[in-house]
C-alpha atoms as a PDB file:
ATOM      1  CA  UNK A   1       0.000   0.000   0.000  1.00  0.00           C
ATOM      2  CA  UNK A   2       2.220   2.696  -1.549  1.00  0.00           C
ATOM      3  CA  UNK A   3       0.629   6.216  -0.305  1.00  0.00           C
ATOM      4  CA  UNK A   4       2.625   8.357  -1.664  1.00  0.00           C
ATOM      5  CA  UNK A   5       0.580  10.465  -3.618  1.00  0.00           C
ATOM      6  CA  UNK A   6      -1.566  11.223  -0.440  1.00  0.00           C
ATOM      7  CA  UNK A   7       1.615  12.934   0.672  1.00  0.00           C
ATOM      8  CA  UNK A   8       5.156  12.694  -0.769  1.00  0.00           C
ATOM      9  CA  UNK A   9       6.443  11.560   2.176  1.00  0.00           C
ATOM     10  CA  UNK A  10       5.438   7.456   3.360  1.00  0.00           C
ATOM     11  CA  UNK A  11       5.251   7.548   7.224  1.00  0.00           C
ATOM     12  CA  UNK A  12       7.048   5.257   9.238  1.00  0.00           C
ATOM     13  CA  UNK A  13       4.275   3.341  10.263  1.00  0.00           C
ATOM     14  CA  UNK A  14       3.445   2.695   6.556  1.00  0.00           C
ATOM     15  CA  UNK A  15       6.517   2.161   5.630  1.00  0.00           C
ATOM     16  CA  UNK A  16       6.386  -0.984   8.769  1.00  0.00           C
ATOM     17  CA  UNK A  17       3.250  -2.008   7.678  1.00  0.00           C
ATOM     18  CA  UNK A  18       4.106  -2.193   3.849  1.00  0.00           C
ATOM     19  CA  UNK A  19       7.452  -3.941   5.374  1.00  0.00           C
ATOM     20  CA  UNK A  20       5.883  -6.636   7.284  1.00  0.00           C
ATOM     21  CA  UNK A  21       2.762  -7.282   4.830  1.00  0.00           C
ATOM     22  CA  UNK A  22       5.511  -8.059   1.542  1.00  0.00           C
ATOM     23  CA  UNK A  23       7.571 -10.149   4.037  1.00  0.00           C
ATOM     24  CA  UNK A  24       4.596 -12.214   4.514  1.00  0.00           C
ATOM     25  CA  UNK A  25       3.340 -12.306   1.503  1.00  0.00           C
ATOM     26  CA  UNK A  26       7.213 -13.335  -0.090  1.00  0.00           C
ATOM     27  CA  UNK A  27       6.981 -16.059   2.613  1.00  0.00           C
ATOM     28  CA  UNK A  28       3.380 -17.442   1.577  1.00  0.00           C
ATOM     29  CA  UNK A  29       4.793 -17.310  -2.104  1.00  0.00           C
ATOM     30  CA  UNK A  30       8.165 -19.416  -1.006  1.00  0.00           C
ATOM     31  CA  UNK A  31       5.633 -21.742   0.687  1.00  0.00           C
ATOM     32  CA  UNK A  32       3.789 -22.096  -2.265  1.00  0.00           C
ATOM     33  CA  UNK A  33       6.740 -23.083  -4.347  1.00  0.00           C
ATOM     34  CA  UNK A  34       8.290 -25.438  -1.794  1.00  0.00           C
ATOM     35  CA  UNK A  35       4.792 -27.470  -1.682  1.00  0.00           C
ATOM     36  CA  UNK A  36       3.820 -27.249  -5.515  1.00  0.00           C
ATOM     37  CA  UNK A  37       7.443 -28.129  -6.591  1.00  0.00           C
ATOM     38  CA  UNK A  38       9.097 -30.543  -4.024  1.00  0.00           C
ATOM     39  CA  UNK A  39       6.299 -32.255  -2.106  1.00  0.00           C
ATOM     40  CA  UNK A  40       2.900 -32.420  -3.866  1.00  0.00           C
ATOM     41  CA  UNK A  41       3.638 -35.047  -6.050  1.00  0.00           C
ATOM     42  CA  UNK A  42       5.220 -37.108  -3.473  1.00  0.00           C
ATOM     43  CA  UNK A  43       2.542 -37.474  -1.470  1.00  0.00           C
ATOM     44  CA  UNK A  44       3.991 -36.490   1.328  1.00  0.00           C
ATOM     45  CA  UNK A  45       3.179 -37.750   4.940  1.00  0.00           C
ATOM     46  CA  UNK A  46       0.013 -36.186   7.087  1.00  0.00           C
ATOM     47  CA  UNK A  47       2.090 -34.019   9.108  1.00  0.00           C
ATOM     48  CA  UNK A  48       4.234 -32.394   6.351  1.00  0.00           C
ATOM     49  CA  UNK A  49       1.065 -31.687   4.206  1.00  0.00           C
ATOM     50  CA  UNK A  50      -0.748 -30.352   7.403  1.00  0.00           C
ATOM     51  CA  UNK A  51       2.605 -27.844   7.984  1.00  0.00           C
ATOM     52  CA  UNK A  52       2.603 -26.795   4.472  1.00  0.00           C
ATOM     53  CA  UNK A  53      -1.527 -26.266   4.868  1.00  0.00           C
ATOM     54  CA  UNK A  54      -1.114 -24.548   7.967  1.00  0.00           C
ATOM     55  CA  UNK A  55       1.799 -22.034   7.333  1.00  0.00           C
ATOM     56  CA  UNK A  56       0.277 -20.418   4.668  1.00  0.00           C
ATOM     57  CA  UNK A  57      -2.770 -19.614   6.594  1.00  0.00           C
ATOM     58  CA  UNK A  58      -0.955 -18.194   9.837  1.00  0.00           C
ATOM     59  CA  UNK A  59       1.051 -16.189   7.758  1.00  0.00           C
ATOM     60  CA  UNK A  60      -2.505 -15.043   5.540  1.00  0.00           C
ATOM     61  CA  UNK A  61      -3.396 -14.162   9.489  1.00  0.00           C
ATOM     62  CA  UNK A  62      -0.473 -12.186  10.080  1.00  0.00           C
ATOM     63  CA  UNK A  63      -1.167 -10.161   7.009  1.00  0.00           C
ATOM     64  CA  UNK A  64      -4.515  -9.730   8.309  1.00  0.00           C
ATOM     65  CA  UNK A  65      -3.280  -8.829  11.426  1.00  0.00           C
ATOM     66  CA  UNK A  66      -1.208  -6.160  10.487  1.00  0.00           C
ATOM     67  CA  UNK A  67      -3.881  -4.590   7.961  1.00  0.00           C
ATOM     68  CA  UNK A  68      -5.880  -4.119  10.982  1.00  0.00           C
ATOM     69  CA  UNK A  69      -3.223  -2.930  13.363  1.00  0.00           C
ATOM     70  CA  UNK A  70      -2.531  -0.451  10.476  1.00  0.00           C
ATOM     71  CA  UNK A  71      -5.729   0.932  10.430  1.00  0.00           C
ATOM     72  CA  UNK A  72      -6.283   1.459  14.549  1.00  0.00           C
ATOM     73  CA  UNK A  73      -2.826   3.013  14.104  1.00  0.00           C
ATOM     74  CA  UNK A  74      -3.776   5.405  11.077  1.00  0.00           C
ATOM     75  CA  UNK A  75      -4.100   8.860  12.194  1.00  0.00           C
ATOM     76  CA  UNK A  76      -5.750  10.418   9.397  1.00  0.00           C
ATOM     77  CA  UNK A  77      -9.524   9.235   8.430  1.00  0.00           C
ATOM     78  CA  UNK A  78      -8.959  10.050   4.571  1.00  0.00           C
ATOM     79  CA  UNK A  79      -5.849   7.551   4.252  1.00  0.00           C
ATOM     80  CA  UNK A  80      -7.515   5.087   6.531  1.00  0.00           C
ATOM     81  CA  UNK A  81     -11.219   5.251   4.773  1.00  0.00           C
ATOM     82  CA  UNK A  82      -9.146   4.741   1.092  1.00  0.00           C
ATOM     83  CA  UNK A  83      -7.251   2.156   2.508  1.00  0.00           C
ATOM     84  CA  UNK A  84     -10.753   0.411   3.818  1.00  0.00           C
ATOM     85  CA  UNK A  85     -12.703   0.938   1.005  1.00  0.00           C
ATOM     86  CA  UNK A  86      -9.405  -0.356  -1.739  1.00  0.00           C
ATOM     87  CA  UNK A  87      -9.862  -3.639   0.435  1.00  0.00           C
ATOM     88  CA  UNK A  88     -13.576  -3.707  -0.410  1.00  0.00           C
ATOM     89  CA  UNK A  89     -13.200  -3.332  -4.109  1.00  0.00           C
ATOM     90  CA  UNK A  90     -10.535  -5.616  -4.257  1.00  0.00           C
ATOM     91  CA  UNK A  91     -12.432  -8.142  -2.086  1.00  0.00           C
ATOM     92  CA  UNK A  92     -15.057  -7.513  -4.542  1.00  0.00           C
ATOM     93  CA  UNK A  93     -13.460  -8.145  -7.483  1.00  0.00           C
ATOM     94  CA  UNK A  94     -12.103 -11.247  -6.234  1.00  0.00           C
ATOM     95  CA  UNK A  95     -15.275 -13.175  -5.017  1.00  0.00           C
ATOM     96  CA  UNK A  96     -16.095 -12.275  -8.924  1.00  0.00           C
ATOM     97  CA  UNK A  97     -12.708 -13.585 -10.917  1.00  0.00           C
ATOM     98  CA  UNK A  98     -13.078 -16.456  -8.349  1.00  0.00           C
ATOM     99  CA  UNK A  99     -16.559 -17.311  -8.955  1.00  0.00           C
ATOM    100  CA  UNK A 100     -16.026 -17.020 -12.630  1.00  0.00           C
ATOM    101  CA  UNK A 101     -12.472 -19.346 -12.653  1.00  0.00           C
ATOM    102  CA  UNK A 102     -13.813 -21.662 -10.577  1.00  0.00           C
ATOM    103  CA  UNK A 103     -17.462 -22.511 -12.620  1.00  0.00           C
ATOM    104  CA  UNK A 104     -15.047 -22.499 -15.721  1.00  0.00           C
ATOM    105  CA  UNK A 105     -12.026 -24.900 -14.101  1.00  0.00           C
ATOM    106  CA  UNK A 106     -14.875 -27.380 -12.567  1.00  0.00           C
ATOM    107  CA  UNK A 107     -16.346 -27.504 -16.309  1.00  0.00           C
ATOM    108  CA  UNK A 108     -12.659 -28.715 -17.697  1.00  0.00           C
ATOM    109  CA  UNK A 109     -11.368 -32.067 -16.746  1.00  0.00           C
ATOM    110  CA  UNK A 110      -7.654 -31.186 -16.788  1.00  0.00           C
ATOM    111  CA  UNK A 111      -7.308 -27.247 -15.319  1.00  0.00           C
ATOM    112  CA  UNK A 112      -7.443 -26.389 -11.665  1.00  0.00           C
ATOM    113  CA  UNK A 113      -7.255 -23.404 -10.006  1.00  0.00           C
ATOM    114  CA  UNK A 114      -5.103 -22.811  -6.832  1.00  0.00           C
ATOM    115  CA  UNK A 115      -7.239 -21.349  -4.321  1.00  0.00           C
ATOM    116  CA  UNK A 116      -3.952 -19.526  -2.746  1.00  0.00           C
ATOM    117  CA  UNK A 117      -3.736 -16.963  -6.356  1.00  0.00           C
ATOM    118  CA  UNK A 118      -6.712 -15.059  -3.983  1.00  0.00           C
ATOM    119  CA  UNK A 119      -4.055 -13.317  -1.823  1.00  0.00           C
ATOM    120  CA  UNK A 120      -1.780 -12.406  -5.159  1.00  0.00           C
ATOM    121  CA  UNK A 121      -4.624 -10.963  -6.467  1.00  0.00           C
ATOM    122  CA  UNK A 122      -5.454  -8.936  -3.368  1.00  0.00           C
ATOM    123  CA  UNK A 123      -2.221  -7.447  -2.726  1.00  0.00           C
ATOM    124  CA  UNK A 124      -2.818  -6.592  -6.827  1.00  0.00           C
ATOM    125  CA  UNK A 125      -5.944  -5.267  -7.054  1.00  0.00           C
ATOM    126  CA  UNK A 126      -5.792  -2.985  -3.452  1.00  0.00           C
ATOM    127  CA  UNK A 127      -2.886  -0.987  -4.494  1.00  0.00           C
ATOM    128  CA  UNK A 128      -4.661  -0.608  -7.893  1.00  0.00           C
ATOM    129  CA  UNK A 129      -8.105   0.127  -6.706  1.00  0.00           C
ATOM    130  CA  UNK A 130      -6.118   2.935  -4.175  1.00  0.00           C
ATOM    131  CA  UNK A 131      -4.452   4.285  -7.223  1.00  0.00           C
ATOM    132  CA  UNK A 132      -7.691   5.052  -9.133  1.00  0.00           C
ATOM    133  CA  UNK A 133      -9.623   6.435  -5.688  1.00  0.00           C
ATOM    134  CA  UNK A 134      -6.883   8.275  -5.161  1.00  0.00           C
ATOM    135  CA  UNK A 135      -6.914   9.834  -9.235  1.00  0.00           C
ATOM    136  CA  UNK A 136     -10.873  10.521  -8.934  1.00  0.00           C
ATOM    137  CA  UNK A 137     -10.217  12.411  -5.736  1.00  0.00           C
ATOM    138  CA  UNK A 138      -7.653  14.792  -7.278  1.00  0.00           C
END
């Protein structure tokens, strides 16, 4: 969440935030790659595939976490009603791609979807939908 043309300046509690979200998010992705490319054709043992179902979701928490620490920490309601309503769209817009992929992946035999692509594409379309609120407020 790059606020920069609010003011020119990030703040250093943005500047943590936007810190510990991409650290989490790098560390989902990592996650991601370990399981799709070293273990899930294996089929790996109970606890290994409950770790690598698990990890991803505490760290999804964390993100979650620090969104909302964030916010209770924002001082000023303009930045902090953007940033809540950029969430919405995007939160939007993903219950629709999802909906959409996943009626058209259940109708083909061979594609599947990963269900994890939903936090990509939030941490894509927020930053994008705060861009354009952003423009139409200028």
């Amino acid at each position: 969440m790059n606020l920069t043309l609010c003011n020119r300046q990030i703040s250093p509690l943005q500047r943590r935030s936007i810190r510990v979200f991409g650290a989490c998010l790098v560390l989902v992705a990592v996650t991601e790659l370990i399981w799709v490319d070293g273990f899930a054709k294996n089929k790996p043992r109970i606890a290994i595939t409950a770790l690598f179902a698990a990890l991803p979701a505490i760290l999804v928490a964390a993100m979650i976490v620090n969104i909302g620490r964030y916010l209770a920490r924002e001082t000023d309601e303009f930045i902090r009603t953007l940033v809540v309503v950029s969430m919405l769209w995007s939160f939007g817009i993903i219950m629709v791609v999802d909906t959409v992929l996943g009626v058209l992946f259940r109708s083909s035999a061979g594609l599947h979807i990963l269900p994890m692509l939903n936090i990509d594409l939030f941490c894509v379309v927020t930053p994008l939908a705060l861009r354009i609120q952003l423009w139409s407020n200028r």
